[in-house]
Protein backbone atom coordinates (compact mmCIF):
# COMPACT_ATOMS: atom_id res chain seq x y z
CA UNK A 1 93.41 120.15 84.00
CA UNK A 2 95.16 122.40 81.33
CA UNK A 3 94.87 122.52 77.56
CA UNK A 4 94.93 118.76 75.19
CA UNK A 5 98.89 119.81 75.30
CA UNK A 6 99.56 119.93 78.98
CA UNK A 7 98.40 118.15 82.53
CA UNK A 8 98.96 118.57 85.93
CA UNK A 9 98.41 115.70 88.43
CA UNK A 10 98.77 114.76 92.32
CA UNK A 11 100.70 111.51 92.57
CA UNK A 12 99.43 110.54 96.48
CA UNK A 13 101.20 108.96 99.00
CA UNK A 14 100.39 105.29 100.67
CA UNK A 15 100.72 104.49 104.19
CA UNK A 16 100.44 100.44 105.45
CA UNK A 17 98.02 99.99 108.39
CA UNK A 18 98.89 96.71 108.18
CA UNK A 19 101.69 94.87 107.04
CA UNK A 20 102.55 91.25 107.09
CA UNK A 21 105.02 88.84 105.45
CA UNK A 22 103.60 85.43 105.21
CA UNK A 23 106.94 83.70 103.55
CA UNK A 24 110.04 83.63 101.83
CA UNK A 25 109.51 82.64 97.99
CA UNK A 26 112.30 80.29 96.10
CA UNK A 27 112.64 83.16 93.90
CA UNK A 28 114.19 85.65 96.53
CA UNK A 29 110.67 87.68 97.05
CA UNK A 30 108.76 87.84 100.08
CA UNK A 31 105.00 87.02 99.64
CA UNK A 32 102.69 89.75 101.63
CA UNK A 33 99.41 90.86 102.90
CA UNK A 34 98.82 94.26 103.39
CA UNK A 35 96.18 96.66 104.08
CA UNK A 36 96.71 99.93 101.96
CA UNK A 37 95.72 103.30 102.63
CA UNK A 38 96.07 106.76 100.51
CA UNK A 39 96.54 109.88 102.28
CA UNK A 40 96.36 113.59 100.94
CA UNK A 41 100.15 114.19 100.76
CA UNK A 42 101.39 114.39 97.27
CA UNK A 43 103.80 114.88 94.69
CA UNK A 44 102.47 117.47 91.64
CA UNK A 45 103.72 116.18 88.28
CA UNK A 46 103.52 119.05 85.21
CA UNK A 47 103.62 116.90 82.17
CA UNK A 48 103.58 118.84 78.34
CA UNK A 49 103.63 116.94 75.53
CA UNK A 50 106.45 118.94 72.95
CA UNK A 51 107.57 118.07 69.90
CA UNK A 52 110.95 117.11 70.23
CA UNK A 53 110.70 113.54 71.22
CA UNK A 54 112.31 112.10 74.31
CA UNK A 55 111.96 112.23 77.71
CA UNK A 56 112.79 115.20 80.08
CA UNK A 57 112.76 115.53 83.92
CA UNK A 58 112.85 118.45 86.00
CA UNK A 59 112.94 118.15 89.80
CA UNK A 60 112.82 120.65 92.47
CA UNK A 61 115.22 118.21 94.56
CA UNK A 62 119.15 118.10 92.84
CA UNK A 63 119.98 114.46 94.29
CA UNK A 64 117.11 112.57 92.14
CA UNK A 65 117.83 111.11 89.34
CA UNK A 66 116.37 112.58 86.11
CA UNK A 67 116.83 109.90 83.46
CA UNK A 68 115.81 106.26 82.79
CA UNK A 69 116.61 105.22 86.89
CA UNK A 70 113.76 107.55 87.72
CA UNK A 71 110.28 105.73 87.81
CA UNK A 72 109.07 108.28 86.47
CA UNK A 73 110.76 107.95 82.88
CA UNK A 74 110.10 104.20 82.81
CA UNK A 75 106.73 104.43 83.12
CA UNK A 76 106.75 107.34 79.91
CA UNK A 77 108.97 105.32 78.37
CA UNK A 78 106.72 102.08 78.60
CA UNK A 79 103.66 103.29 77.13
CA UNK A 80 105.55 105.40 74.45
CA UNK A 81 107.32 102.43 73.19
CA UNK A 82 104.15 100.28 73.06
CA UNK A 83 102.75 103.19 70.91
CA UNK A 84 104.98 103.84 68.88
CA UNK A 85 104.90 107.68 69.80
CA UNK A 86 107.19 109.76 67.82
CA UNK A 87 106.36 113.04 69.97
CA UNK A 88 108.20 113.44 73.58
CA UNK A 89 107.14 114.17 76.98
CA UNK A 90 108.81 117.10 79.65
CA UNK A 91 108.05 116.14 83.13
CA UNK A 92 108.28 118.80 86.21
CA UNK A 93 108.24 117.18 89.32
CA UNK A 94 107.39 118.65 92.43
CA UNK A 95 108.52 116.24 95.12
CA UNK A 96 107.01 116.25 98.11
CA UNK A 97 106.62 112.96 99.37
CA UNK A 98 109.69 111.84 101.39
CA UNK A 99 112.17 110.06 99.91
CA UNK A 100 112.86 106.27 100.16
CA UNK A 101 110.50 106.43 103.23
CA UNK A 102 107.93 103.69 103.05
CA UNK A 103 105.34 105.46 101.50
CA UNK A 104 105.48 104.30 97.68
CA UNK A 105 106.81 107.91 96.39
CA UNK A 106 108.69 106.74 93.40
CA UNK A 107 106.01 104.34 92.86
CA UNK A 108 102.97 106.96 92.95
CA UNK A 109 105.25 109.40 90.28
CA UNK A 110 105.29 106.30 87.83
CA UNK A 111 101.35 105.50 88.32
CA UNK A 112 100.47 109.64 87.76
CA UNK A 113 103.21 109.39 84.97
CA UNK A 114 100.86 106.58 83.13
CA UNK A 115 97.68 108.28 83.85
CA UNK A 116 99.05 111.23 82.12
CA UNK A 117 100.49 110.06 78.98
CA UNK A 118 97.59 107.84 78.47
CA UNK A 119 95.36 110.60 78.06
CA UNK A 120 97.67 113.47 76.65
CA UNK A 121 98.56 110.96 73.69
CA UNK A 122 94.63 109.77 74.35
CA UNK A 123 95.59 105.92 74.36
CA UNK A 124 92.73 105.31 75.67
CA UNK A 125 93.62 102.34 78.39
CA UNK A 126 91.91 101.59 80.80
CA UNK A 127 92.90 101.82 84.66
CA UNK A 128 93.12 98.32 84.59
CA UNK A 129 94.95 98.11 81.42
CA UNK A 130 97.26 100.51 83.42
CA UNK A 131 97.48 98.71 86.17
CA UNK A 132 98.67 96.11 84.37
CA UNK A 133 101.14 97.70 82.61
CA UNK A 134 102.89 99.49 86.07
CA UNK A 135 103.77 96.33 87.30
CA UNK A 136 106.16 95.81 85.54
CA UNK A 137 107.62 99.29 86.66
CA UNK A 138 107.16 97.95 91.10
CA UNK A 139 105.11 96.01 92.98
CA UNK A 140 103.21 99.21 93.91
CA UNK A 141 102.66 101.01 90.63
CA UNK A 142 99.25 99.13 90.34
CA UNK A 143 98.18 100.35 93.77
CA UNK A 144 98.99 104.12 93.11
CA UNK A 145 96.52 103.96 90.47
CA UNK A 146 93.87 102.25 91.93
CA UNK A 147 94.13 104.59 95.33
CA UNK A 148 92.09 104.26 98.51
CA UNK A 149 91.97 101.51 100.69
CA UNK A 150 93.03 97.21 99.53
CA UNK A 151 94.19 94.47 100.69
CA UNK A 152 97.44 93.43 98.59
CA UNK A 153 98.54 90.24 98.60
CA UNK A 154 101.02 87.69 96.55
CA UNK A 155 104.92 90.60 96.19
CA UNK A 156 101.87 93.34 96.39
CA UNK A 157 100.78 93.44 92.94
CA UNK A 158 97.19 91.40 93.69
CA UNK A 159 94.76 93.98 95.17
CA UNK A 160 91.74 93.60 96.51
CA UNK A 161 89.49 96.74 96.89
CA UNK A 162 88.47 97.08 100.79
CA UNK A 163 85.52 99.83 101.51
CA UNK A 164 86.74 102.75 102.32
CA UNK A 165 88.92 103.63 105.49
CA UNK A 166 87.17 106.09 108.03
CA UNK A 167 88.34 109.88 107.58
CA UNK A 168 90.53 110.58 109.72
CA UNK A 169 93.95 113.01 110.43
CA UNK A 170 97.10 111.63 109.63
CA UNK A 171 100.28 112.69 111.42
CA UNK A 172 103.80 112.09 109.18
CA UNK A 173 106.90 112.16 110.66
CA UNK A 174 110.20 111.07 108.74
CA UNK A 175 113.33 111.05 111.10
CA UNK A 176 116.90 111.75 109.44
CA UNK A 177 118.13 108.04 108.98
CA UNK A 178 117.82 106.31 105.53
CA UNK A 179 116.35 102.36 106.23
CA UNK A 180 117.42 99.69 103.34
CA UNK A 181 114.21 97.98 102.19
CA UNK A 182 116.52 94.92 101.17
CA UNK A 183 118.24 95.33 104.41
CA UNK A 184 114.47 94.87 106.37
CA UNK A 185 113.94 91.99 104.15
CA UNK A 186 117.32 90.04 104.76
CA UNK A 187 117.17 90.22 108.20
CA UNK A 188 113.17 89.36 108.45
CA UNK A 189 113.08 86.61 110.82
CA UNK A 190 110.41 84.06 110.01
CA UNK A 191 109.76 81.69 112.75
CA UNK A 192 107.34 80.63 115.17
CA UNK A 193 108.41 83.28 117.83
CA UNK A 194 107.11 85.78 115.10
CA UNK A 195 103.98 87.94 115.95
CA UNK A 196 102.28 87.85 113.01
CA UNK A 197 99.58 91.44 112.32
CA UNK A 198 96.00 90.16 112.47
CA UNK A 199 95.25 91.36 109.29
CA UNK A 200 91.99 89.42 109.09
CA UNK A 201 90.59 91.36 111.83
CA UNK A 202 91.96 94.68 110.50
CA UNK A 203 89.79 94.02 107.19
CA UNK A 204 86.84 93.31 109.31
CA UNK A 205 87.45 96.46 110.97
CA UNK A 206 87.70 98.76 108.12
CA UNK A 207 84.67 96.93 106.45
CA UNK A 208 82.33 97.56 109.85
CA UNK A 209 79.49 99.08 108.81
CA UNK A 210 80.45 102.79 107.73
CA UNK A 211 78.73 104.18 110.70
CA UNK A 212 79.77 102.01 113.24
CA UNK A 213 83.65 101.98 112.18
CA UNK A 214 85.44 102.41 115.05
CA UNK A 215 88.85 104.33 114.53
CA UNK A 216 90.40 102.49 118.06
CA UNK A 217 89.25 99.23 116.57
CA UNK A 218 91.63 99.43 113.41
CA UNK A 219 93.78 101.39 115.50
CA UNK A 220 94.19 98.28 117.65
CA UNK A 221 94.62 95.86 115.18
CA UNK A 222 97.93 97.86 113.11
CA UNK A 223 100.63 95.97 113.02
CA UNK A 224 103.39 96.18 111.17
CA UNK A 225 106.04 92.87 111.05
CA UNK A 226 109.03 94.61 109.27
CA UNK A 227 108.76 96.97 112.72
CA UNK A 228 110.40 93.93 114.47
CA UNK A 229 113.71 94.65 112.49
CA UNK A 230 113.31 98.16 111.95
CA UNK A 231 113.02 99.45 115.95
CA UNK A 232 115.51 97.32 117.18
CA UNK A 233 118.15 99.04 114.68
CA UNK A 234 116.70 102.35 114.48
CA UNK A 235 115.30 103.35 118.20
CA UNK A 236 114.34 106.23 116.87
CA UNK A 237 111.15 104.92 114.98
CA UNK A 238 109.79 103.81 118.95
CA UNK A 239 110.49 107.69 119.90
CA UNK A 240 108.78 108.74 116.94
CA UNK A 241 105.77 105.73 117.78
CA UNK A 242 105.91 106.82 121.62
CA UNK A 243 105.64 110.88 120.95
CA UNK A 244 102.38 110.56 118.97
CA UNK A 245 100.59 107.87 121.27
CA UNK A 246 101.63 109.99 124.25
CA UNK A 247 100.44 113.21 122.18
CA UNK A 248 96.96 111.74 121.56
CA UNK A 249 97.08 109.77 118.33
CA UNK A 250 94.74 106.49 118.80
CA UNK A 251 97.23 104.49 116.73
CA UNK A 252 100.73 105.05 115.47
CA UNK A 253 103.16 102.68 113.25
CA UNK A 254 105.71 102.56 110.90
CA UNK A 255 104.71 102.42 107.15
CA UNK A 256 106.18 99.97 105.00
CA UNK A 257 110.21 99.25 105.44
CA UNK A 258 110.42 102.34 107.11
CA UNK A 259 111.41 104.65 108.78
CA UNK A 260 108.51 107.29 108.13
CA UNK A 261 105.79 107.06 111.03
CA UNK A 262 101.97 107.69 110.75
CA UNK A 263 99.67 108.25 113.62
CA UNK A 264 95.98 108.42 113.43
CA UNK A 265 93.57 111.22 115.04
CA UNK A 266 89.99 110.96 116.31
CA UNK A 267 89.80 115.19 115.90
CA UNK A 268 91.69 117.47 114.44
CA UNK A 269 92.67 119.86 117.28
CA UNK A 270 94.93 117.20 118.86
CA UNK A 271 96.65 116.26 115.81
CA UNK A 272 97.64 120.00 115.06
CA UNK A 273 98.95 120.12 118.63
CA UNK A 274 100.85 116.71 118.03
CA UNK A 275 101.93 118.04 114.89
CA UNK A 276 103.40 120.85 116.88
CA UNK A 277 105.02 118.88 119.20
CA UNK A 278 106.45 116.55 117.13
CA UNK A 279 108.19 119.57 115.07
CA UNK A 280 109.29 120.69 118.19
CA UNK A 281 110.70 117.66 119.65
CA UNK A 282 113.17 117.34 116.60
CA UNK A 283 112.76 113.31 116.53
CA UNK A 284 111.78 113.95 112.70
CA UNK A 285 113.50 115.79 109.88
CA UNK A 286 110.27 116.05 108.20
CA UNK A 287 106.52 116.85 110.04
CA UNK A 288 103.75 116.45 107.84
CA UNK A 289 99.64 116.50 109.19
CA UNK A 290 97.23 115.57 106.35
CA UNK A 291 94.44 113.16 106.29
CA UNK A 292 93.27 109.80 104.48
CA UNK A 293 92.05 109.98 100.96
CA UNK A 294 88.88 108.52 100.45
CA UNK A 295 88.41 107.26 96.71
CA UNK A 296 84.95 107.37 96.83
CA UNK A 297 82.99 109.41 94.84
């Protein structure tokens, strides 16, 4: 963990294996139920406490911001204001995560951000006291610290701790085009006609009895409603969908607004081979195989 001076931590990833958007709110935000899901990809965030106060960021990739627009310096910058703290913070970040890809990487920087500076200035909050606090940084700051497998409800910020999601490979794939998360949202079309995830019936899935959970049943039951916007604008995210089923995963879907896609394994050999092809196919700019986190001790 390094010396009282200096941490190191994994900020994980999240992938959605099931996302739905029950309304539009009068204040512009879109209430949602999801079911949320870590996986072992990560960022690694080096963070020294020094002496000369303020804030620094270092980032192996040149096009991120490094001051107060990065999550990552809000959420220091919360926690040192509250406490008054006189000393400062560097910050090397390791990105790893893609980038504005549906998988809550700016948001899983700020939650590893808070868990470090509460205990190298040993603030001694709670995770729940943290959670509250990231909030106010996103929607899912409060998530990335809690990890593993919820239901989130209400803009995302109400969680609900499901049991955990069977172990399983996880294929990545991120193709080259950038998706607007406001752009999903404004043209989310609301209506009867919509085909709404069974999300119920996911969370009965993933609470089976640990044994008995069936990987084709939650497989099954993934759905993902921003997909309806998403695939007709961006084909590629069907290729992406169609490679994976047709290379063996039991279930495959975009996370979030998009445009990464995740497909789950029953075994490991077919996933390397998917992961293979799916390099090889050059649908995706970025090919990732890794597995779901399991928060349980």
């Amino acid at each position: 963990m390094g010396s009282n001076n200096d941490i190191s931590l994994k900020a994980l990833a999240k992938i959605n294996l099931g996302l739905d958007v029950v309304r539009r709110r009068e204040d512009g935000y879109h209430e949602v139920r999801m079911i949320m899901q870590t996986i072992h990809l990560y960022d690694r965030l080096d963070i020294k406490r020094t002496k000369e106060p303020g804030i620094q960021i270092q980032t192996n990739l040149s096009f991120l911001p490094v001051n107060e627009n990065n999550l990552i310096y809000k959420a220091a910058k919360l926690l040192m204001d509250e406490f008054s703290i006189t000393d400062g913070v560097s910050v090397k970040l390791d990105k790893r995560i893609p980038v504005a890809a549906g998988m809550a990487g700016g948001s899983t920087d700020a939650a590893a951000m808070l868990i470090g500076v509460n205990r190298l200035f040993s603030l001694g909050l709670t995770k729940k006291q943290l959670m509250e606090r990231g909030v106010q940084i996103g929607a899912d700051v409060p998530y990335c610290i809690m990890r593993g497998t919820a239901l989130a409800e209400g803009i995302g910020e109400a969680l609900s701790p499901l049991p955990p999601m069977v172990k399983c490979p996880v294929l990545i794939a991120k193709p080259s085009i950038s998706v607007s998360t406001k752009f999903v949202y404004q043209n989310l079309k609301l209506d009867d006609t919509t085909i709404h995830p069974d999300i119920d019936r996911l969370i009965d899935d993933i609470k089976d009895d640990i044994k008995a959970k069936n990987l084709h049943d939650i497989a099954a039951h993934m759905g993902n409603v921003l997909e309806t916007v998403t695939i007709p604008n961006y084909p590629v995210i069907d290729e992406i969908k169609k490679h994976m089923l047709s290379n063996g995963a039991v279930g495959a879907m975009m996370s979030g607004s998009g445009p990464t896609v995740f497909g789950l394994f029953d075994d490991e050999d077919t996933a390397k081979k998917a992961y293979k092809a799916m390099r090889s196919s050059h649908l995706a700019r970025q090919v990732y195989l890794t597995s779901v986190y399991n928060n349980r001790k």
